[in-house]
C-alpha atoms as a PDB file:
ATOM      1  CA  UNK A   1       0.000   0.000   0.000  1.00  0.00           C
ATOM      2  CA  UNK A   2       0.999   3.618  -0.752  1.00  0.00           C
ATOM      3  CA  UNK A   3       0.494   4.538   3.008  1.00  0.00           C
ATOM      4  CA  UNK A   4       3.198   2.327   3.908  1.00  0.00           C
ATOM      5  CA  UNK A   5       6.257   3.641   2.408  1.00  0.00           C
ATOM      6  CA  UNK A   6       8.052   6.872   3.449  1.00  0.00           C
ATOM      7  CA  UNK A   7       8.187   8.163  -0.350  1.00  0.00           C
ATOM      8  CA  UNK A   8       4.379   8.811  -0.027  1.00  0.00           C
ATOM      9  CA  UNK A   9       4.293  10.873   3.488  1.00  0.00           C
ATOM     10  CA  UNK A  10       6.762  12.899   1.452  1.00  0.00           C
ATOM     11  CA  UNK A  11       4.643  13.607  -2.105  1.00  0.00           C
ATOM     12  CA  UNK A  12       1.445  13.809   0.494  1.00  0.00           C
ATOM     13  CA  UNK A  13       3.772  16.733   2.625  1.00  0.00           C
ATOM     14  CA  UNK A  14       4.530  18.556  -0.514  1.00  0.00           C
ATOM     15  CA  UNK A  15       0.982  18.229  -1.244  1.00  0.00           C
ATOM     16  CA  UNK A  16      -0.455  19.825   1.854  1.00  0.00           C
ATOM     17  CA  UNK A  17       2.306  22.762   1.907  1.00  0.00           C
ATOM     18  CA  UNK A  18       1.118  23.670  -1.557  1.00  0.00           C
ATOM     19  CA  UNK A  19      -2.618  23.531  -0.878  1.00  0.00           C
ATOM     20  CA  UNK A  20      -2.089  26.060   2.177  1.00  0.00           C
ATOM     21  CA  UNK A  21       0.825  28.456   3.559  1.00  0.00           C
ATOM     22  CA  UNK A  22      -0.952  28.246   6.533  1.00  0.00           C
ATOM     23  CA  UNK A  23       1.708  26.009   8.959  1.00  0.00           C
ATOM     24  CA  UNK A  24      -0.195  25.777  11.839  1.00  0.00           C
ATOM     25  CA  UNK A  25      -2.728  22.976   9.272  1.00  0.00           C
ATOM     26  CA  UNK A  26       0.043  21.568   7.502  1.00  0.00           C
ATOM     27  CA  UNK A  27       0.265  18.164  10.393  1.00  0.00           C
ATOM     28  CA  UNK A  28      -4.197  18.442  10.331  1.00  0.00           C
ATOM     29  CA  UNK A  29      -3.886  18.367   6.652  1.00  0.00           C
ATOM     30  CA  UNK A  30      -1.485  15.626   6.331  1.00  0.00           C
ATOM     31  CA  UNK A  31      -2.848  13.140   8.619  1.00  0.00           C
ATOM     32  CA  UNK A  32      -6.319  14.181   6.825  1.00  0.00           C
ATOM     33  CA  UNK A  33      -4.947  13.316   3.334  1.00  0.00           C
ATOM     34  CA  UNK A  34      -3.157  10.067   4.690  1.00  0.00           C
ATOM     35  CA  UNK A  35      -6.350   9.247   5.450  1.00  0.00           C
ATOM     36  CA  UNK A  36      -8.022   9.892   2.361  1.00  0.00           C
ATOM     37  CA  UNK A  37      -5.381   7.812   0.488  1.00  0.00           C
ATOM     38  CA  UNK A  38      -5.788   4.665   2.644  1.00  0.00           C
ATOM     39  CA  UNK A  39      -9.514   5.439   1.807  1.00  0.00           C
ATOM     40  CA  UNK A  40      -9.292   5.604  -1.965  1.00  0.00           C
ATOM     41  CA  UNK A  41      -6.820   2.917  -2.171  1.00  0.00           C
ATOM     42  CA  UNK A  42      -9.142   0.773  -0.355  1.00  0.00           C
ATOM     43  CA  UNK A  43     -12.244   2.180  -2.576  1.00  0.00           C
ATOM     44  CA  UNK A  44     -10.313   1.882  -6.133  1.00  0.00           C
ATOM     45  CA  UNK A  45      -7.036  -0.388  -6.122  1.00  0.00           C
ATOM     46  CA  UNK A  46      -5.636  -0.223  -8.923  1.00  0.00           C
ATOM     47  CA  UNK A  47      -5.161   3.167  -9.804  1.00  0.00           C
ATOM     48  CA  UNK A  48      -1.277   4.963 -10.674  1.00  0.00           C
ATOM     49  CA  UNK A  49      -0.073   6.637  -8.097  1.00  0.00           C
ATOM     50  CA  UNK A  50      -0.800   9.634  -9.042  1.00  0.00           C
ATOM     51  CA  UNK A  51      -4.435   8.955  -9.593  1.00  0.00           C
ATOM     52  CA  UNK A  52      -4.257   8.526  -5.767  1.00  0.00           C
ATOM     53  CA  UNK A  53      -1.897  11.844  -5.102  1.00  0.00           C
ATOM     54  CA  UNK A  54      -4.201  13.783  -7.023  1.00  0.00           C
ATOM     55  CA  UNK A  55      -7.301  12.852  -5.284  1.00  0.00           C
ATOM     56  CA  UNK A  56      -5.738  13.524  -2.402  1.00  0.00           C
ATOM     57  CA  UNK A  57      -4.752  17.014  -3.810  1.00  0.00           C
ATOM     58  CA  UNK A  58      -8.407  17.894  -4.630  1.00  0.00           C
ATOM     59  CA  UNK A  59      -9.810  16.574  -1.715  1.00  0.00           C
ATOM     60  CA  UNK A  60      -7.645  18.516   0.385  1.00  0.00           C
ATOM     61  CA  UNK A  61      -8.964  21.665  -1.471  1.00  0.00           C
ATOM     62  CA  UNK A  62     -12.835  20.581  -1.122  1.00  0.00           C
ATOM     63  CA  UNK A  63     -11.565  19.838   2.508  1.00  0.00           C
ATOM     64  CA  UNK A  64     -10.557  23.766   3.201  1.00  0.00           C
ATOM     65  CA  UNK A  65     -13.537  25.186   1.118  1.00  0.00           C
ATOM     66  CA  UNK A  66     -16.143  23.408   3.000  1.00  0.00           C
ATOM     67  CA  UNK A  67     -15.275  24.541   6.200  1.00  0.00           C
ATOM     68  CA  UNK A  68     -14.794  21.360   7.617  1.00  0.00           C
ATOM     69  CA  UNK A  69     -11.197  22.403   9.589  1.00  0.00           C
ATOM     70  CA  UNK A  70     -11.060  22.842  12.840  1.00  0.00           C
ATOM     71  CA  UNK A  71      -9.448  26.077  11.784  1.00  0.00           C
ATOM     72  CA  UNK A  72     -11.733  26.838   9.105  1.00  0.00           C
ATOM     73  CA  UNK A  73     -12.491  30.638   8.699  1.00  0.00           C
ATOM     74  CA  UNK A  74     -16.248  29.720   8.537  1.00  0.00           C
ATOM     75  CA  UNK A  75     -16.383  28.144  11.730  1.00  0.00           C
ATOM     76  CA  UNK A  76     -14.068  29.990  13.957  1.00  0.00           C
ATOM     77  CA  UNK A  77     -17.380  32.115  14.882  1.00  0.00           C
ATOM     78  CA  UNK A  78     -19.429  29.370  15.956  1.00  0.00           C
ATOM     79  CA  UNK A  79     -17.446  27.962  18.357  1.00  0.00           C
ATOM     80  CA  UNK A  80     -17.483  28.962  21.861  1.00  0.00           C
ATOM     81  CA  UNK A  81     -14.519  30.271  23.548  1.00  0.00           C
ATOM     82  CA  UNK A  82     -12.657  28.077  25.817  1.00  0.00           C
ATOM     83  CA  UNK A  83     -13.276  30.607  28.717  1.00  0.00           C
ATOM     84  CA  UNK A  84     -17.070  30.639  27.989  1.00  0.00           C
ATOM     85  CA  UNK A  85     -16.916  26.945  28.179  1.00  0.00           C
ATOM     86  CA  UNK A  86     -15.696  26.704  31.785  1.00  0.00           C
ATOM     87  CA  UNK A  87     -17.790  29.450  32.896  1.00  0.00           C
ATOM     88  CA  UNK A  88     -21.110  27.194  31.899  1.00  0.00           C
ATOM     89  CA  UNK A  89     -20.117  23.769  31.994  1.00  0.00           C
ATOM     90  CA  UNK A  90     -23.815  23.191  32.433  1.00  0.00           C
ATOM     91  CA  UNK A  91     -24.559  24.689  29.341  1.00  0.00           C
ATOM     92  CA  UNK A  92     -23.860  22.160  26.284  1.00  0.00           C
ATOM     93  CA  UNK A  93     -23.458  22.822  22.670  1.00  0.00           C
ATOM     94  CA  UNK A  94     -25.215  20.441  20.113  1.00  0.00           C
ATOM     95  CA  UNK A  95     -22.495  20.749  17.807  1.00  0.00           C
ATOM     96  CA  UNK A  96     -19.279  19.452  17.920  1.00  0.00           C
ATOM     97  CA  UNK A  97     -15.979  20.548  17.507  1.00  0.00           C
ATOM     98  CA  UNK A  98     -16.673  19.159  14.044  1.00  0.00           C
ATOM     99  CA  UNK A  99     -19.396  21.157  13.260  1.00  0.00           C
ATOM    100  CA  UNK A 100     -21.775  18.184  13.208  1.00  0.00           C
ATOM    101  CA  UNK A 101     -25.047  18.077  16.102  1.00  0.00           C
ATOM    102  CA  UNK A 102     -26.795  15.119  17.268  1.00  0.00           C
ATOM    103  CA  UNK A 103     -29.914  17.267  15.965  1.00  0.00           C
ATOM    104  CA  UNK A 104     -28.178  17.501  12.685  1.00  0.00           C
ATOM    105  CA  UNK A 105     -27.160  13.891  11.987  1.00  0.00           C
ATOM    106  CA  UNK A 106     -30.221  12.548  13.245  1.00  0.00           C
ATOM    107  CA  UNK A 107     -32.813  15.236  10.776  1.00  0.00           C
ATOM    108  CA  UNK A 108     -30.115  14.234   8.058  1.00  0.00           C
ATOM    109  CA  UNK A 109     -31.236  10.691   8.622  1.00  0.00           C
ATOM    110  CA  UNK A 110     -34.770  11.085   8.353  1.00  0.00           C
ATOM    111  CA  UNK A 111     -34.376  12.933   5.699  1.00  0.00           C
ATOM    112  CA  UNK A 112     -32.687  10.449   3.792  1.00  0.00           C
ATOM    113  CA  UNK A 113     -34.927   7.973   4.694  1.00  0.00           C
ATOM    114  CA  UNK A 114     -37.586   9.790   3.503  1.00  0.00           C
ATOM    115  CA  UNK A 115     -36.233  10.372   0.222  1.00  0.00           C
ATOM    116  CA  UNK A 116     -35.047   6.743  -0.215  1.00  0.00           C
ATOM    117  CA  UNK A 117     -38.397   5.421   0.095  1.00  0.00           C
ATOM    118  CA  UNK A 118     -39.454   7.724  -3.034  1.00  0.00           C
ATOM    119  CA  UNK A 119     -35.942   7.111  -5.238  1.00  0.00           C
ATOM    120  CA  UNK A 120     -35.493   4.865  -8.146  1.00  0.00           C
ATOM    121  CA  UNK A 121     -31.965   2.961  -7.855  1.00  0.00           C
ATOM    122  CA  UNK A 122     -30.035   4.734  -9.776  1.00  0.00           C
ATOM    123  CA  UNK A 123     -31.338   7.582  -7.937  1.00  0.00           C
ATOM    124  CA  UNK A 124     -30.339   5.623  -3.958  1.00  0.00           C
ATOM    125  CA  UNK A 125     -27.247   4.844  -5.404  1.00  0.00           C
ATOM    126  CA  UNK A 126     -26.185   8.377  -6.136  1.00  0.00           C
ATOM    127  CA  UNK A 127     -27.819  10.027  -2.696  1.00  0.00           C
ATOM    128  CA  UNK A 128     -25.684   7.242  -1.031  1.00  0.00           C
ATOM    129  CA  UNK A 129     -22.698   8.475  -2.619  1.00  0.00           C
ATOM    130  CA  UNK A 130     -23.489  11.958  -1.937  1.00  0.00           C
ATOM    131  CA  UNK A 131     -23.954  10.862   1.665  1.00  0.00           C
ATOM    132  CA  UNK A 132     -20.244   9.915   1.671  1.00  0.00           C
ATOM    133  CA  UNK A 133     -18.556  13.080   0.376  1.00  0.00           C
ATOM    134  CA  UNK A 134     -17.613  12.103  -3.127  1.00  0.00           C
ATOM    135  CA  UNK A 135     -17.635  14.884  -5.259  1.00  0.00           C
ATOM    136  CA  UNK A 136     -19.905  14.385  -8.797  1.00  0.00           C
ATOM    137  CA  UNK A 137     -17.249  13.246 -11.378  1.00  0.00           C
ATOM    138  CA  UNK A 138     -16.043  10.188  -8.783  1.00  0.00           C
ATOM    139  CA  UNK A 139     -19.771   9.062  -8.624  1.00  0.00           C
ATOM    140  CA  UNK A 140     -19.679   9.380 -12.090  1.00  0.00           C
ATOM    141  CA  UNK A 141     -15.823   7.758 -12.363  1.00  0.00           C
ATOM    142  CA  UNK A 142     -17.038   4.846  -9.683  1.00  0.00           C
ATOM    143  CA  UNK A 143     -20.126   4.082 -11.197  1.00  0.00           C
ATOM    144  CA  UNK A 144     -19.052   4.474 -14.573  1.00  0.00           C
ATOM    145  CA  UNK A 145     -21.582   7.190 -16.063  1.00  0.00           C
ATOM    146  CA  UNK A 146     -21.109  10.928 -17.255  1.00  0.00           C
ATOM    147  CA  UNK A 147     -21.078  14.090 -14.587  1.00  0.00           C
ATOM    148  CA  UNK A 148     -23.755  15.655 -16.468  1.00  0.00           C
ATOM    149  CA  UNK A 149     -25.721  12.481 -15.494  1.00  0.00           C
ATOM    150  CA  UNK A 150     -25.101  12.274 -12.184  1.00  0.00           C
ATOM    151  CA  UNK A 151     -26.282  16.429 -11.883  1.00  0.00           C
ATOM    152  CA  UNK A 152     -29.149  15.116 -13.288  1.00  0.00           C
ATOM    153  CA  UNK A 153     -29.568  12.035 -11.073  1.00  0.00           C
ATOM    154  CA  UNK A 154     -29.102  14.994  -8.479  1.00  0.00           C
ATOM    155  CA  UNK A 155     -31.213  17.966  -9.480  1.00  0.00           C
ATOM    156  CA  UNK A 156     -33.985  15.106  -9.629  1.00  0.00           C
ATOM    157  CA  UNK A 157     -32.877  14.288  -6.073  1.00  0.00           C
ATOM    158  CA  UNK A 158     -33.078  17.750  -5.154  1.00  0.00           C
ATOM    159  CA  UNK A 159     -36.496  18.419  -6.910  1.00  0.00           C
ATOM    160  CA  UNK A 160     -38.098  15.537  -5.040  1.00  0.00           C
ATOM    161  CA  UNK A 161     -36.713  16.776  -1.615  1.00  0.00           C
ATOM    162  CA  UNK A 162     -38.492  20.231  -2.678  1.00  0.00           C
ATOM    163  CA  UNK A 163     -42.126  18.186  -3.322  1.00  0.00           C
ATOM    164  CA  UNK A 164     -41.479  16.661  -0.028  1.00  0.00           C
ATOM    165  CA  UNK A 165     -40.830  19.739   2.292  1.00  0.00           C
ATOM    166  CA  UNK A 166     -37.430  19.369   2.699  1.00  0.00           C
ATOM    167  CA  UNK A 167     -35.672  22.635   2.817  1.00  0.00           C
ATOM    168  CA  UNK A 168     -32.259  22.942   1.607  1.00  0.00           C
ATOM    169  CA  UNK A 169     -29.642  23.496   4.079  1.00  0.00           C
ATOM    170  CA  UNK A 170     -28.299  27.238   3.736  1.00  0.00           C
END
């Protein structure tokens, strides 16, 4: 596996420090894209290396646009100050340090279940994928269809969750 040799901690450093100047994510972003290799490697063996180096590379940049960082510039706002949290200890927070509530995860549920139960196949298939972060040309890459077909597959998702009540998230 890639993971396993030192050459690839390397390419994945060299990676990171070119995604962001920022130093203080470079060992967040690292272990993060690690991750994501040993991931996609398990997903799609096969693949050159740098198949693998630059899926790591864009997922790194979805990573810091979606706010998903600790350090993220759209989250630093929502969390609480460390000071604030010792002066209410009573007082709990339904999100996270990840950004994700119980509240959240458990309305994202239902609301997948609801849709399910309305989707063709094709249709599950491509919410599932959704689900699990891959960005519209893999779900088109892994299941071997165009990206204008999965936006389709997805717009028709999104339409149905509209005729159901289900508000978008902002």
């Amino acid at each position: 596996m890639l993971i396993d040799q030192k050459e690839t901690h390397e390419v994945v450093r060299r990676i990171v420090v070119k995604v962001t100047a920022d130093r203080a994510l470079h060992d967040d972003l690292t272990q993060e894209a690690i991750i994501h290799l040993w991931l996609r490697e398990q997903q799609c063996p096969g693949q050159t290396e740098s198949w693998y180096f630059q899926s790591c590379r864009y997922f790194l940049l979805n990573y810091l646009r979606s706010g998903r960082s600790v350090d993220s510039t759209r989250r630093h706002k929502s969390i609480r100050p460390l000071a604030e949290a010792f002066e209410h200890p009573d007082a709990s927070d339904d999100a996270s340090v990840s950004g994700r509530s119980v509240p959240g995860l458990v309305s994202a549920r239902e609301t997948t279940d609801l849709l399910t139960r309305w989707l063709t196949p094709g249709e599950r298939q491509i919410l599932g994928l959704l689900e699990q972060g891959f960005s519209v040309r893999e779900i088109a890459a892994k299941l071997d269809i165009s990206h204008t077909s999965v936006i389709r597959y997805r717009k028709r998702i999104a339409t149905l969750a509209a005729k159901l009540g289900i508000d978008p998230v902002v």
